[in-house]
Structure formats: structure tokens, C-alpha cells
N, C-alpha and C. Protein backbone atom coordinates (compact mmCIF):
# COMPACT_ATOMS: atom_id res chain seq x y z
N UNK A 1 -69.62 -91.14 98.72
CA UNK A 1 -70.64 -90.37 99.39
C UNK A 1 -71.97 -91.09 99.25
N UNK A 2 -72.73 -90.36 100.36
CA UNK A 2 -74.29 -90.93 100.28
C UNK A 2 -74.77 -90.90 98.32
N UNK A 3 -75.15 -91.99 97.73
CA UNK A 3 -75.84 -91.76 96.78
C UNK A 3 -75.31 -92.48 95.80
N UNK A 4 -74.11 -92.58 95.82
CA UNK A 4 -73.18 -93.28 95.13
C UNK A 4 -72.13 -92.04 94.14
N UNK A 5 -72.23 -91.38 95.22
CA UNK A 5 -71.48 -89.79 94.28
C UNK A 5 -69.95 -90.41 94.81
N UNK A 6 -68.62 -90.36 94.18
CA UNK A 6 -67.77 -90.60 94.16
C UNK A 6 -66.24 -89.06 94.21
N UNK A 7 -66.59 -88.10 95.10
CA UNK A 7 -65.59 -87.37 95.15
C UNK A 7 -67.19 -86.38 94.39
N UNK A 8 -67.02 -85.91 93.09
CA UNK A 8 -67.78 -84.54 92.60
C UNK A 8 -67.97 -85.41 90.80
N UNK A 9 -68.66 -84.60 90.49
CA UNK A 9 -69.42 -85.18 89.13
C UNK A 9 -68.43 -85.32 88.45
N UNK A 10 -67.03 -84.39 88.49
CA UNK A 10 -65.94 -84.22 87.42
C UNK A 10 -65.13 -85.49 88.01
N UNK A 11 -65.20 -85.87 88.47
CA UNK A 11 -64.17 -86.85 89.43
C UNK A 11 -64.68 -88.82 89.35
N UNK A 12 -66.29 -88.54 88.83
CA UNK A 12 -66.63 -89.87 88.85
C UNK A 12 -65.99 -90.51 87.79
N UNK A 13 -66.13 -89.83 86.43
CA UNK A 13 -65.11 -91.25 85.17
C UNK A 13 -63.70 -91.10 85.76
N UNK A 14 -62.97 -90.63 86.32
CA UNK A 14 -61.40 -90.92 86.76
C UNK A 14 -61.88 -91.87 87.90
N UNK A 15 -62.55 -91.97 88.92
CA UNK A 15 -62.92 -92.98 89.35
C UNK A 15 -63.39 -94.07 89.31
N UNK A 16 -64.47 -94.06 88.43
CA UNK A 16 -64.39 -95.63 87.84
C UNK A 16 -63.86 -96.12 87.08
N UNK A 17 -63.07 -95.47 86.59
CA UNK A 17 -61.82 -96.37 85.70
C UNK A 17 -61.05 -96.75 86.35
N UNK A 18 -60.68 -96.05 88.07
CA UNK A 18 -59.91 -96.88 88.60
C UNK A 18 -60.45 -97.67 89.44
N UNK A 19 -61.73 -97.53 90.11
CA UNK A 19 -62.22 -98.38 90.49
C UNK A 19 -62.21 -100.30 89.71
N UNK A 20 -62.97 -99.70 88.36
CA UNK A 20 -63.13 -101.13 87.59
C UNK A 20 -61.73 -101.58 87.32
N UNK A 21 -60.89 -100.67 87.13
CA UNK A 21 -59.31 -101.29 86.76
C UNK A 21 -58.58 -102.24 88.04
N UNK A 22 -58.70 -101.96 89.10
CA UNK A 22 -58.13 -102.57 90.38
C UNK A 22 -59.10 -103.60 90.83
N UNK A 23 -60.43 -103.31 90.85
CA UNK A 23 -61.49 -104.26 91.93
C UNK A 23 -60.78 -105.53 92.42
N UNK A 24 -59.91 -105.68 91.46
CA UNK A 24 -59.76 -107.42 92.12
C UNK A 24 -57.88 -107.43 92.54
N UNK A 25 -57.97 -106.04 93.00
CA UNK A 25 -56.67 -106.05 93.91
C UNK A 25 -56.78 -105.63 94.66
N UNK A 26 -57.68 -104.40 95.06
CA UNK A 26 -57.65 -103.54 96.63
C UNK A 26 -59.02 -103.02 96.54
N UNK A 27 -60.00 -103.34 97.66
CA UNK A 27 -61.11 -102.66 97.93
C UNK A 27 -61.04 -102.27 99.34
N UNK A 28 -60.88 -101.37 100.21
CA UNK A 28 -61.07 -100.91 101.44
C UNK A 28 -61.98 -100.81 102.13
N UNK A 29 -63.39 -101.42 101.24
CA UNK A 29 -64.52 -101.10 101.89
C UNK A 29 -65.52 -101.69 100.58
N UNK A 30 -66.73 -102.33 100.93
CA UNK A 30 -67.64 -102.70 99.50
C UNK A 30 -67.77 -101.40 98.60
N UNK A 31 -67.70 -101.50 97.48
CA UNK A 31 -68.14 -100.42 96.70
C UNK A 31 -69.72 -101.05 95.74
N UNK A 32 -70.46 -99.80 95.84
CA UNK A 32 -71.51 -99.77 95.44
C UNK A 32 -71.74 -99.74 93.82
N UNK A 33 -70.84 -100.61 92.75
CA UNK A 33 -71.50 -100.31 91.35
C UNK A 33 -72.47 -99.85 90.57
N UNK A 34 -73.59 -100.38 90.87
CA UNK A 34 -74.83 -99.96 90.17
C UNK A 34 -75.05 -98.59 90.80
N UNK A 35 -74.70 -98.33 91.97
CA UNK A 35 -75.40 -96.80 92.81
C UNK A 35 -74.20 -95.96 91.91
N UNK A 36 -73.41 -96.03 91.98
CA UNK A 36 -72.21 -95.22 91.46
C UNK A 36 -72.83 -95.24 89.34
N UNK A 37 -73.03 -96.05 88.86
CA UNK A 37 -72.88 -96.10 87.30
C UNK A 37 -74.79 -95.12 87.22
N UNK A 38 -75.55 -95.51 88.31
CA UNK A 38 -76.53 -94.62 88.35
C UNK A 38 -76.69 -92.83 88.45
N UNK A 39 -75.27 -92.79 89.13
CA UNK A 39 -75.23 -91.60 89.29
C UNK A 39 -74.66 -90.53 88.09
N UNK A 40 -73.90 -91.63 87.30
CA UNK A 40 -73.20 -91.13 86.11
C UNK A 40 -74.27 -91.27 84.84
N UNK A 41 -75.52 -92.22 84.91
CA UNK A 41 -76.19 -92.18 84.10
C UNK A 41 -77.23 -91.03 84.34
N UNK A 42 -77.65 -90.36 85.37
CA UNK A 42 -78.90 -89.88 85.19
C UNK A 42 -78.01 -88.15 85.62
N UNK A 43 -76.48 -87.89 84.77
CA UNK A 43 -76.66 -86.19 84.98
C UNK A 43 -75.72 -86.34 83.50
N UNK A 44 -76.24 -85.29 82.90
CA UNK A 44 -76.29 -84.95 81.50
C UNK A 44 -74.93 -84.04 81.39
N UNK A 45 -74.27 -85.09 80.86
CA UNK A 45 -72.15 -84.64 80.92
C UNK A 45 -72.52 -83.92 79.59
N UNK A 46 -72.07 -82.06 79.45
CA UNK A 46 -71.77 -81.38 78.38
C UNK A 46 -70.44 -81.00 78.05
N UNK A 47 -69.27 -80.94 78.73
CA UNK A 47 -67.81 -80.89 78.73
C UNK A 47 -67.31 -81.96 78.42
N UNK A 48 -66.56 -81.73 77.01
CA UNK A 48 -65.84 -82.80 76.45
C UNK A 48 -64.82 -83.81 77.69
N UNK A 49 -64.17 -83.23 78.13
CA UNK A 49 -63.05 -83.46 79.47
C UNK A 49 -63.93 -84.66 80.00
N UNK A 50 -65.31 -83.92 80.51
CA UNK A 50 -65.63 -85.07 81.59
C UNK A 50 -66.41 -86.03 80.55
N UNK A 51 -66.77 -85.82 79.38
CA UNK A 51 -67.35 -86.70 78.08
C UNK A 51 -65.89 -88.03 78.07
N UNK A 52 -64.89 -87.67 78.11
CA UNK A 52 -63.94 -88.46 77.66
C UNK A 52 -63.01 -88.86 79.17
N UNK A 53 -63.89 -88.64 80.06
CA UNK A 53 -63.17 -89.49 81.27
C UNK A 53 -64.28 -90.42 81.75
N UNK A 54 -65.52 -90.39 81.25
CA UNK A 54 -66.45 -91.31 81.90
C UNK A 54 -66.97 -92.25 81.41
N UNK A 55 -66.58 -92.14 79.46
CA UNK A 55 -66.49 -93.06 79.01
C UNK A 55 -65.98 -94.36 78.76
N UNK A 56 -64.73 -94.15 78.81
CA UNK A 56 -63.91 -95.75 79.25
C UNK A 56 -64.80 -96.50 80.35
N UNK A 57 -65.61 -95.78 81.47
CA UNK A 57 -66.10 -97.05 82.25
C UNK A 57 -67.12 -97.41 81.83
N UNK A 58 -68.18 -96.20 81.34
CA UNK A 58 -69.62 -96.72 80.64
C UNK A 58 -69.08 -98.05 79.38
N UNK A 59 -68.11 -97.95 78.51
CA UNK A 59 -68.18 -99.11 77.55
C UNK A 59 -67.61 -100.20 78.23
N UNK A 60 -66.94 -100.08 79.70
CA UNK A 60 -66.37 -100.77 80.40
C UNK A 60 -64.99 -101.95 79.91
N UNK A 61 -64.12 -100.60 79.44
CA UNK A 61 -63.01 -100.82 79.16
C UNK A 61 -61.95 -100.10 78.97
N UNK A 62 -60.64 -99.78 78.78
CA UNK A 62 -59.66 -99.06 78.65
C UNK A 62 -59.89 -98.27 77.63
N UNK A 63 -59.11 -96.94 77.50
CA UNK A 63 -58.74 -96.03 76.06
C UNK A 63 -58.56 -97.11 75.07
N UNK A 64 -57.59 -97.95 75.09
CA UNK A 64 -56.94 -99.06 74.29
C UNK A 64 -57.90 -99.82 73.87
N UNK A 65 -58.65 -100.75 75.04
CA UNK A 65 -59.27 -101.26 74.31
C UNK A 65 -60.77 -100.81 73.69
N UNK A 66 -61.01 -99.75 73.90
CA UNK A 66 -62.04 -98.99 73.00
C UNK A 66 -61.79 -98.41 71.37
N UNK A 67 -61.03 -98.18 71.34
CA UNK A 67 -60.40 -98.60 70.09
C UNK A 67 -60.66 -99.69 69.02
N UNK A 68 -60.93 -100.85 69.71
CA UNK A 68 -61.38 -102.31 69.27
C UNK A 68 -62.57 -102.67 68.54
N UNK A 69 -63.71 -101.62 69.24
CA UNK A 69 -64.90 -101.99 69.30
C UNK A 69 -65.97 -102.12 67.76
N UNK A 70 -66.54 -102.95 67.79
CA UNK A 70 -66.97 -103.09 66.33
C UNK A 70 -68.31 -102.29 66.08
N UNK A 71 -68.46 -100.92 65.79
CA UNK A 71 -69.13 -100.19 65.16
C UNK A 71 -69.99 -100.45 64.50
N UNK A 72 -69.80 -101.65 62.94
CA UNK A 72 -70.14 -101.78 61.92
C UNK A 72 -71.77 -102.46 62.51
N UNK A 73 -72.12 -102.88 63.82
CA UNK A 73 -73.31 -103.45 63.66
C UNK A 73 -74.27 -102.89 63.92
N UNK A 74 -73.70 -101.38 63.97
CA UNK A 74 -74.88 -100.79 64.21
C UNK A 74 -75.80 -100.40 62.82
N UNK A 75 -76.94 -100.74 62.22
CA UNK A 75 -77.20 -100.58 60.48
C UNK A 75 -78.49 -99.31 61.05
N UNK A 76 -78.97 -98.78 61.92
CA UNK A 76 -80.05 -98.06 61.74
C UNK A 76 -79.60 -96.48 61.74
N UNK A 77 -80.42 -95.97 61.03
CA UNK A 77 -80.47 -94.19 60.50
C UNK A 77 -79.85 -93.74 61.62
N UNK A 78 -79.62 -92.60 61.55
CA UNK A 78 -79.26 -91.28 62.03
C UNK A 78 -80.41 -91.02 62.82
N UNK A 79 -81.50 -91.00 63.55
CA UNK A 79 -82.45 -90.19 64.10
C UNK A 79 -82.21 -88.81 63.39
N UNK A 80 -84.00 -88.58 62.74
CA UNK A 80 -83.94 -86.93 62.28
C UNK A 80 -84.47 -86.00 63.33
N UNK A 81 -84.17 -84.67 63.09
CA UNK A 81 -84.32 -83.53 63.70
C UNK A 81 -85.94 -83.38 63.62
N UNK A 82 -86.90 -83.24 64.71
CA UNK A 82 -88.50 -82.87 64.28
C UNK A 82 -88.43 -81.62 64.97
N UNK A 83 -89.26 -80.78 64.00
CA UNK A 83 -89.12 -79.22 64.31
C UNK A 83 -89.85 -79.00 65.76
N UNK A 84 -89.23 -78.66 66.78
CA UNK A 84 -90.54 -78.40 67.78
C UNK A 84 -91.13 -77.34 67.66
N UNK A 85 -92.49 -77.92 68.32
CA UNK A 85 -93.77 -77.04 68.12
C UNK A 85 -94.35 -76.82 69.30
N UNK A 86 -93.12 -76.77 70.91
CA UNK A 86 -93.73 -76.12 71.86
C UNK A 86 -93.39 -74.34 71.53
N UNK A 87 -93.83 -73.83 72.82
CA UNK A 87 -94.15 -72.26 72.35
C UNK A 87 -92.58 -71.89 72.96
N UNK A 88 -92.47 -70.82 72.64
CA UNK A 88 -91.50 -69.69 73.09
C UNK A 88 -90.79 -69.84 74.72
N UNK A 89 -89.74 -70.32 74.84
CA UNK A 89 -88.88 -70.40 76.42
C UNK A 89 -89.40 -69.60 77.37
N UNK A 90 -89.84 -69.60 78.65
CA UNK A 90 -90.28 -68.69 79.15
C UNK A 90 -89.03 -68.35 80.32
N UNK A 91 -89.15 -67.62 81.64
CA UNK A 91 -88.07 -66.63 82.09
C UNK A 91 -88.09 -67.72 83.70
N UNK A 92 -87.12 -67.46 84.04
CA UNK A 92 -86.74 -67.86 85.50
C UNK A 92 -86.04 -66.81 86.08
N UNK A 93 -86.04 -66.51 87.62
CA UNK A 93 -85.80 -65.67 88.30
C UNK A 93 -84.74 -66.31 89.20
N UNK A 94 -83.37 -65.62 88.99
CA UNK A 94 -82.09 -66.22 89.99
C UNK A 94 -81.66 -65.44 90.95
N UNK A 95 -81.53 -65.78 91.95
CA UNK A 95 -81.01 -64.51 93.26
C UNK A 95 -79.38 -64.97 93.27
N UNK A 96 -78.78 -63.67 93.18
CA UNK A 96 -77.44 -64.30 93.25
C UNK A 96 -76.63 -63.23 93.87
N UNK A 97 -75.52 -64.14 95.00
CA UNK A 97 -75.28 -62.91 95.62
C UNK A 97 -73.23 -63.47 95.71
N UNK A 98 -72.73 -62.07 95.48
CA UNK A 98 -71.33 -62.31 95.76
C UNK A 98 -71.12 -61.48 96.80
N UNK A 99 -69.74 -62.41 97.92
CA UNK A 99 -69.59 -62.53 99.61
C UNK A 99 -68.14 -62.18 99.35
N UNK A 100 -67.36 -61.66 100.28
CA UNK A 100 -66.05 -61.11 100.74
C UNK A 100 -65.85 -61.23 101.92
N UNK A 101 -65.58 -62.22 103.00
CA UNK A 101 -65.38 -61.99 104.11
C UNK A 101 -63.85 -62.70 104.05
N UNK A 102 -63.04 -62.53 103.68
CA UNK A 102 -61.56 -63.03 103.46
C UNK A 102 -60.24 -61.68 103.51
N UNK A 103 -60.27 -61.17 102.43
CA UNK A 103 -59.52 -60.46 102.17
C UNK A 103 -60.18 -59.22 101.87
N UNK A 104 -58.67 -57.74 101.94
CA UNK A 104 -59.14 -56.52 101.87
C UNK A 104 -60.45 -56.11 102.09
N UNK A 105 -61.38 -54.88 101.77
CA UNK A 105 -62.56 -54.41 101.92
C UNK A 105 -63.62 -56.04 101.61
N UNK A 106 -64.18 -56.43 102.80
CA UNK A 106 -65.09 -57.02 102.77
C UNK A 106 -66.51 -56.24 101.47
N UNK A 107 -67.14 -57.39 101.38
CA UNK A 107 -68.68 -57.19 100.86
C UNK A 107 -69.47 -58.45 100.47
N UNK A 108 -71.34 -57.49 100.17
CA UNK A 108 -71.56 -58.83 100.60
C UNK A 108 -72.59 -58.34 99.20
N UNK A 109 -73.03 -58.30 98.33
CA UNK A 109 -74.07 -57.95 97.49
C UNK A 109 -74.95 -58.86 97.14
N UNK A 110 -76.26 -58.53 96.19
CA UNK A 110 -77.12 -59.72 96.01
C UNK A 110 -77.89 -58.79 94.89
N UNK A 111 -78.09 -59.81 93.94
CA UNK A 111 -79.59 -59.05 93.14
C UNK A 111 -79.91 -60.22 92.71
N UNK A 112 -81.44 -60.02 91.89
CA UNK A 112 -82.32 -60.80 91.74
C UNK A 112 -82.10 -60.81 89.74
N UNK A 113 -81.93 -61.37 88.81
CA UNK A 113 -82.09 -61.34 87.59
C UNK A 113 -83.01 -62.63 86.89
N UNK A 114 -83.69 -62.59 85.66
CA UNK A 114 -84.44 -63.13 85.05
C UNK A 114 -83.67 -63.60 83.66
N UNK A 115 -83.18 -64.88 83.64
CA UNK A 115 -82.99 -65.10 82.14
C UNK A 115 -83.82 -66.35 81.65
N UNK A 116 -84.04 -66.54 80.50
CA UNK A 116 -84.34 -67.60 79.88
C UNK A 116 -84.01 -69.41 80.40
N UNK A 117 -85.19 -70.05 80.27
CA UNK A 117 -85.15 -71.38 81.49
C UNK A 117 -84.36 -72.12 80.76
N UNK A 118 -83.10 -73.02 81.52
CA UNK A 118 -82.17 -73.64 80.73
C UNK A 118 -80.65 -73.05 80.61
N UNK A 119 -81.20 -72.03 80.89
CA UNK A 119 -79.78 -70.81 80.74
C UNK A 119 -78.46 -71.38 82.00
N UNK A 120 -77.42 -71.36 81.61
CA UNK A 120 -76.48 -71.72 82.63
C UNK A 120 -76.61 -70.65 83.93
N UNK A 121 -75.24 -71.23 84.41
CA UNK A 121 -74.91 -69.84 85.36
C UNK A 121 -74.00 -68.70 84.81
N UNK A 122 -73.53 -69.16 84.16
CA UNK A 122 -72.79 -68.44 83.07
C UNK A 122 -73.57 -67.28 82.51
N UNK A 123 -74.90 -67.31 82.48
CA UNK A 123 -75.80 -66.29 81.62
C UNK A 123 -76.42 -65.58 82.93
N UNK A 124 -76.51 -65.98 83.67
CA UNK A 124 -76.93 -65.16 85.21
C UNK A 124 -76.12 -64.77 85.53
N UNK A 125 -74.44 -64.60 85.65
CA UNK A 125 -73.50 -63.70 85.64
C UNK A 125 -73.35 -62.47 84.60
N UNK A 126 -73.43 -63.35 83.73
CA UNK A 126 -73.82 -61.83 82.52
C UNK A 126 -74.82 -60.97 82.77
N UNK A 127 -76.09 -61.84 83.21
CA UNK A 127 -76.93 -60.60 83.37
C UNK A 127 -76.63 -59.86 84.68
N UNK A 128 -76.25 -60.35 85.56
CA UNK A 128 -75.84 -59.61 86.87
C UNK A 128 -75.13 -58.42 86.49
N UNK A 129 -73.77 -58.78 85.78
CA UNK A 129 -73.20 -57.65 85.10
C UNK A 129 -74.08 -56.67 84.20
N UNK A 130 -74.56 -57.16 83.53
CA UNK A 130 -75.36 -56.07 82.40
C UNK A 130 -76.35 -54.93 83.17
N UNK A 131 -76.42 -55.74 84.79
CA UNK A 131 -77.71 -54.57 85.31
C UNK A 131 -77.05 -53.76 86.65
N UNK A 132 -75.79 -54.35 86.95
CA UNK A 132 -74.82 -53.56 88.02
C UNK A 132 -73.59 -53.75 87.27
N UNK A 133 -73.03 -53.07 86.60
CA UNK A 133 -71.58 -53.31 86.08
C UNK A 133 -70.48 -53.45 86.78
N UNK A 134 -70.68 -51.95 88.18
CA UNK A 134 -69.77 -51.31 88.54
C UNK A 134 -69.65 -52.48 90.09
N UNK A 135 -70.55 -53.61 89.85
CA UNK A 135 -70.64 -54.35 91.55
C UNK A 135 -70.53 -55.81 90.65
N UNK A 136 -71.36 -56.24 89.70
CA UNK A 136 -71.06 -57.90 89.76
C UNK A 136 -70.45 -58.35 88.02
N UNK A 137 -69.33 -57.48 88.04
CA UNK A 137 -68.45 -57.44 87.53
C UNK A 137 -67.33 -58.95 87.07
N UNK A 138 -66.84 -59.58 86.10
CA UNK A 138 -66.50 -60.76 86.49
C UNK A 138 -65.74 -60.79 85.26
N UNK A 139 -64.20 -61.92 85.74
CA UNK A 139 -63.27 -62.12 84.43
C UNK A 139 -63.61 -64.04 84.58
N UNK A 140 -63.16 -64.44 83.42
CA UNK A 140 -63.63 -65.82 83.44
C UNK A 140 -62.06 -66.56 82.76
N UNK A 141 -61.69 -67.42 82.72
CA UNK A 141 -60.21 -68.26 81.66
C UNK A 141 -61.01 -69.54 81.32
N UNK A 142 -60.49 -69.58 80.24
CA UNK A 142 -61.10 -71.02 79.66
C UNK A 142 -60.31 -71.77 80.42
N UNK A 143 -60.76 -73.47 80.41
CA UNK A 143 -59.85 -74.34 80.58
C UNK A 143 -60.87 -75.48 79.57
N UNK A 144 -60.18 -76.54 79.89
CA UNK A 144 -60.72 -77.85 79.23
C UNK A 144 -62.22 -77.90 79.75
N UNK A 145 -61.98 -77.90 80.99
CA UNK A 145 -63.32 -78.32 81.41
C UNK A 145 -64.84 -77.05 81.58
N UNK A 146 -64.01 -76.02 80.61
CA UNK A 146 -65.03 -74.90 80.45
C UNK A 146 -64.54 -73.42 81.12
N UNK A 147 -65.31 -72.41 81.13
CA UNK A 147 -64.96 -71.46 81.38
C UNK A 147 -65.09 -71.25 83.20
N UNK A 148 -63.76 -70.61 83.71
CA UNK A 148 -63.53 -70.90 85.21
C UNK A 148 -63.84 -69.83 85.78
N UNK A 149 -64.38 -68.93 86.63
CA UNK A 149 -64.30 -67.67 87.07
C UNK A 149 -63.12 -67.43 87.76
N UNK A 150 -61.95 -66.59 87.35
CA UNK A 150 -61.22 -65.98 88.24
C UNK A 150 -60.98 -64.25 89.05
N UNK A 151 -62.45 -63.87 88.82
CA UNK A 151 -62.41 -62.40 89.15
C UNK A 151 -63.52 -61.84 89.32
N UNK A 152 -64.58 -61.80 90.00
CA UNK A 152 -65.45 -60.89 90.89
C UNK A 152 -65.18 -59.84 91.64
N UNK A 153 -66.06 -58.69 91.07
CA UNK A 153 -66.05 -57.28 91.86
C UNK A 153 -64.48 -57.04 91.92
N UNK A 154 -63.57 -57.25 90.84
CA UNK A 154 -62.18 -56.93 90.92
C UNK A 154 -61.65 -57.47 91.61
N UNK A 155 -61.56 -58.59 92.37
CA UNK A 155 -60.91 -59.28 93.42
C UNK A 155 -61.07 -60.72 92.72
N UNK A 156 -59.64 -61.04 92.49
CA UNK A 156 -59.06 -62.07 91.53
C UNK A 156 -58.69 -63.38 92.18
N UNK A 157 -59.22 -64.56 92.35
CA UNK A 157 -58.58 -65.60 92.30
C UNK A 157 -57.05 -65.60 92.48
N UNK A 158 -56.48 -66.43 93.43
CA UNK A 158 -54.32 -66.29 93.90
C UNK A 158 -53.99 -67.63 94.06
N UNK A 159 -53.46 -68.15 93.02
CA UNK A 159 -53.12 -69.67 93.42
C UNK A 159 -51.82 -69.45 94.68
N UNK A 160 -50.78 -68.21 94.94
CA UNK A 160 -49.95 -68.14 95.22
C UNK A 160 -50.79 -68.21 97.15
N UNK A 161 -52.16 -67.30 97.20
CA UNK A 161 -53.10 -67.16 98.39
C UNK A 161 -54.13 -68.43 98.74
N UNK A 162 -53.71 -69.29 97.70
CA UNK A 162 -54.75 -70.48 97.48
C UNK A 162 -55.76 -69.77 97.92
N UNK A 163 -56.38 -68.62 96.53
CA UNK A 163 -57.71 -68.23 97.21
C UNK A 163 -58.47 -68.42 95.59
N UNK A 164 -60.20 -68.54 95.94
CA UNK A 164 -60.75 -69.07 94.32
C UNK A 164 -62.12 -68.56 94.98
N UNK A 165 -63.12 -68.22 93.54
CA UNK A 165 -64.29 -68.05 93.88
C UNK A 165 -65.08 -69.77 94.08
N UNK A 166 -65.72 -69.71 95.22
CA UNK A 166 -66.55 -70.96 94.92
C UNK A 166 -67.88 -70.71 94.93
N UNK A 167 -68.68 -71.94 94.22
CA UNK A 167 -70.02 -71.29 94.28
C UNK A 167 -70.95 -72.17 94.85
N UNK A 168 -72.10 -71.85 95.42
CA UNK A 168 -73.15 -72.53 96.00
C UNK A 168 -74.35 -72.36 95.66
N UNK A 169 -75.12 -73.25 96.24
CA UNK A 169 -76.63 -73.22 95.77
C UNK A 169 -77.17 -73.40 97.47
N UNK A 170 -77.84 -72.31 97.82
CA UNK A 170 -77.57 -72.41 99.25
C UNK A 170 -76.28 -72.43 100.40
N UNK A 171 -76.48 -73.74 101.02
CA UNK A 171 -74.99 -74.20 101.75
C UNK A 171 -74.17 -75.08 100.82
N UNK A 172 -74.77 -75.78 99.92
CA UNK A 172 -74.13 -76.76 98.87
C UNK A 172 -73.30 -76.60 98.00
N UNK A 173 -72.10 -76.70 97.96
CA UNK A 173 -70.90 -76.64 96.47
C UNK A 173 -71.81 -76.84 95.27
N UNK A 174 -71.62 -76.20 94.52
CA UNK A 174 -72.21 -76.84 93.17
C UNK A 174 -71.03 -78.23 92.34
N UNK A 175 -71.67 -78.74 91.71
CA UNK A 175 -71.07 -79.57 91.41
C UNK A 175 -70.62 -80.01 90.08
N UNK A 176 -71.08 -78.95 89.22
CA UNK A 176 -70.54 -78.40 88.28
C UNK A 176 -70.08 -76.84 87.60
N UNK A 177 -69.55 -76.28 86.77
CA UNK A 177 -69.04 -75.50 86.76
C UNK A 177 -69.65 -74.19 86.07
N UNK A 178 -69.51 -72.86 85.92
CA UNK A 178 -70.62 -71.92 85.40
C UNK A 178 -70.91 -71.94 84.07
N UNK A 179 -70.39 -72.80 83.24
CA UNK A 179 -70.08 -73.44 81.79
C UNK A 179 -71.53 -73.81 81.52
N UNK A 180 -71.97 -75.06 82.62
CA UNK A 180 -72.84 -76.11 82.76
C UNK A 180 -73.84 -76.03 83.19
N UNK A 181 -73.89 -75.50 84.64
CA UNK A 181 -74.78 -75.30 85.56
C UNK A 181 -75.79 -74.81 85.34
N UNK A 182 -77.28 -75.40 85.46
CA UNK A 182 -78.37 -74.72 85.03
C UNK A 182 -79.37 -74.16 86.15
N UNK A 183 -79.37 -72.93 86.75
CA UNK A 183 -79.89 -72.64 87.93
C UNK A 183 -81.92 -72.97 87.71
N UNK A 184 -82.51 -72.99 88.63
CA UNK A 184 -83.58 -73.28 88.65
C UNK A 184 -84.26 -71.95 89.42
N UNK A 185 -85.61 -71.73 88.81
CA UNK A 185 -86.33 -70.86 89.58
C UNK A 185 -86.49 -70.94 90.53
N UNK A 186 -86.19 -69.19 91.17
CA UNK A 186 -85.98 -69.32 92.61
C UNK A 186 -84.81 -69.57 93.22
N UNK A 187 -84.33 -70.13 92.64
CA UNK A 187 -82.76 -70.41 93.00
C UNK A 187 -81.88 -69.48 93.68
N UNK A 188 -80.64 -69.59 95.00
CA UNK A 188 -79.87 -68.33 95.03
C UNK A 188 -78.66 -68.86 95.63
N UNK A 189 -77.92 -68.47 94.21
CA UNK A 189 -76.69 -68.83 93.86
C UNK A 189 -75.73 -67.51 94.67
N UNK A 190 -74.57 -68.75 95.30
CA UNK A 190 -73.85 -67.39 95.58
C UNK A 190 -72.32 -67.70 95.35
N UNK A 191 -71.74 -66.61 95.25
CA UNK A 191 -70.04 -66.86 94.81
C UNK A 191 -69.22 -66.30 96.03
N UNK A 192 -68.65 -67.12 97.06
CA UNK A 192 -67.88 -66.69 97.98
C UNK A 192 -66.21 -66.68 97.65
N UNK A 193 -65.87 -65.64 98.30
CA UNK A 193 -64.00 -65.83 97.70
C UNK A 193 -63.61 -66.85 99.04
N UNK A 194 -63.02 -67.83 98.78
CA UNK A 194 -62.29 -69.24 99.67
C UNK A 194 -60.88 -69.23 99.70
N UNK A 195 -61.03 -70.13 100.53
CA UNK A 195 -59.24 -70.74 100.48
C UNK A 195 -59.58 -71.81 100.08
N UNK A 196 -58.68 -72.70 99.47
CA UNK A 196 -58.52 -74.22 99.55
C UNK A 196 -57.75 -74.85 99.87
């Protein structure tokens, strides 16, 4: 993609490992290295999963041969902890709205909540819940790559319906998951039920 995005953020270290693993057997088209290793350097991986798929290309080498690598030269401290001495987190305002135009009783809801700046999406679902229970309601399953939503307003995720909540920021997929995702003021996040 434009930018050097490679499929979705979770998808770039499985890609450049196969990218760098093949280059000099099959390219279908120039590939952009530096735009692609840019894109993996400047978004801040917190899921172990995608921690340990994007690494083999950043040291730019196999599981195996990372294993190898000589540690011992690194001789400087630990970096210490300095207490910060900015003030108190202040609040951001998220509009977030969950859509039904798929299955059974359609709906379309929206509210506005305030949590703490930094806060995932994960914590703007909670608060959604905490201030409408009986409307933005939500079950979540862990997986590796963090906690997944499978259930809004009682209407559950069907691998059997290939149906899933997806979420957006506007018209845009998000591109990481409600684990991660850190909405921005003003922001309005919405969760539509899909097919895939």
C-alpha cells in the first residue's frame, strides 16, 4: 500500500521476513525497503505476537539465527526510572457509535464518553458500558494478539455467518486492535457488525 504499509500493522513482521527471506528469488514488482522498515519503526508494537513477528526482520535475520547474537557487548547500565514531574493526565472526549444493518433488529446508537488521554479503545468501551449498560454492552475473548470483541448489544460475532464486529475511525479500518488502540480527541469510533 501507499506508504509502505504491507497488508495491516499485524501483518508487516510476517511480511518482511518473507519478503527479506526470498528477495533474491521472486519479486513481482520493486519493493520499497526503507518505506516499509519506516513504517514498522515509527508505530509503537505493544502485543507480544506482533513484538515477536517483527523482530526477526528488524535484527535482520531468522528465529535461528537470532539466537547467535552476541549480547555480551553491550557494557552500559540499565537506564533509570526519573520520577515525572508533569501534572495529572487530563480527559479526551470519544464519540462512539455501534451500527446493525446486517442481521435481525437493525440499530444504530452513538454516545459521546470522556476517559483519560492515552486510554485504549478498550477503556472507551468500558465507559460506554458503564453509562448505557442496557445498549453498549460488550463480551471480549482473549487471544495472543490481545483482547478481541465478540459481542455488542448482544449480537455475537458467527464464524459459521462469517460475521465479526469491525471497527473504524471514520471510513478507515483501524489497524490495530481494542487492546492497543489509542483513540484521540474528538475522535468517532464506530463498531459495525460485517461479513468477511
Amino acid at each position: 500500500k501507499e506508504g509502505g504499509m504491507i497488508g495491516n500493522i499485524y501483518s508487516m513482521g510476517l511480511a518482511l521476513q518473507v519478503l527479506g527471506a526470498t528477495s533474491n528469488f521472486y519479486f513481482p514488482r520493486e519493493w520499497d525497503c526503507a518505506q516499509a522498515f519506516s513504517v514498522v519503526y515509527s508505530h509503537d508494537y505493544r502485543q507480544p505476537m506482533a513484538i515477536a513477528q517483527v523482530l526477526p526482520a528488524l535484527v535482520g535475520m531468522s528465529y535461528l539465527e537470532a539466537a547467535s547474537l552476541d549480547c555480551t557487548a553491550s557494557t552500559g547500565a540499565s537506564p533509570t526510572l526519573q520520577p515525572s514531574l508533569s501534572p495529572k493526565p487530563t480527559t479526551i472526549t470519544v464519540h462512539y457509535s455501534i451500527i446493525n444493518k446486517l442481521q435481525g433488529r437493525h440499530f444504530s446508537y452513538t454516545t459521546s464518553v470522556r476517559v483519560p488521554v492515552g486510554s485504549t479503545l478498550l477503556k472507551v468501551l468500558q465507559a460506554a458500558e458503564a453509562k448505557r449498560p442496557d445498549i453498549f454492552s460488550f463480551e471480549t475473548e482473549q487471544t495472543s494478539w490481545g483482547p478481541m470483541v465478540v459481542s455488542i448489544h448482544g449480537l455475537a460475532a458467527n464464524p459459521d455467518d462469517k460475521t465479526y464486529w469491525k471497527f473504524l475511525s471514520g471510513s478507515d479500518a483501524l489497524q490495530e486492535g481494542v487492546g492497543t488502540y489509542k483513540p484521540w480527541n474528538g475522535e468517532h469510533i464506530q463498531a459495525v457488525f460485517s461479513l468477511y
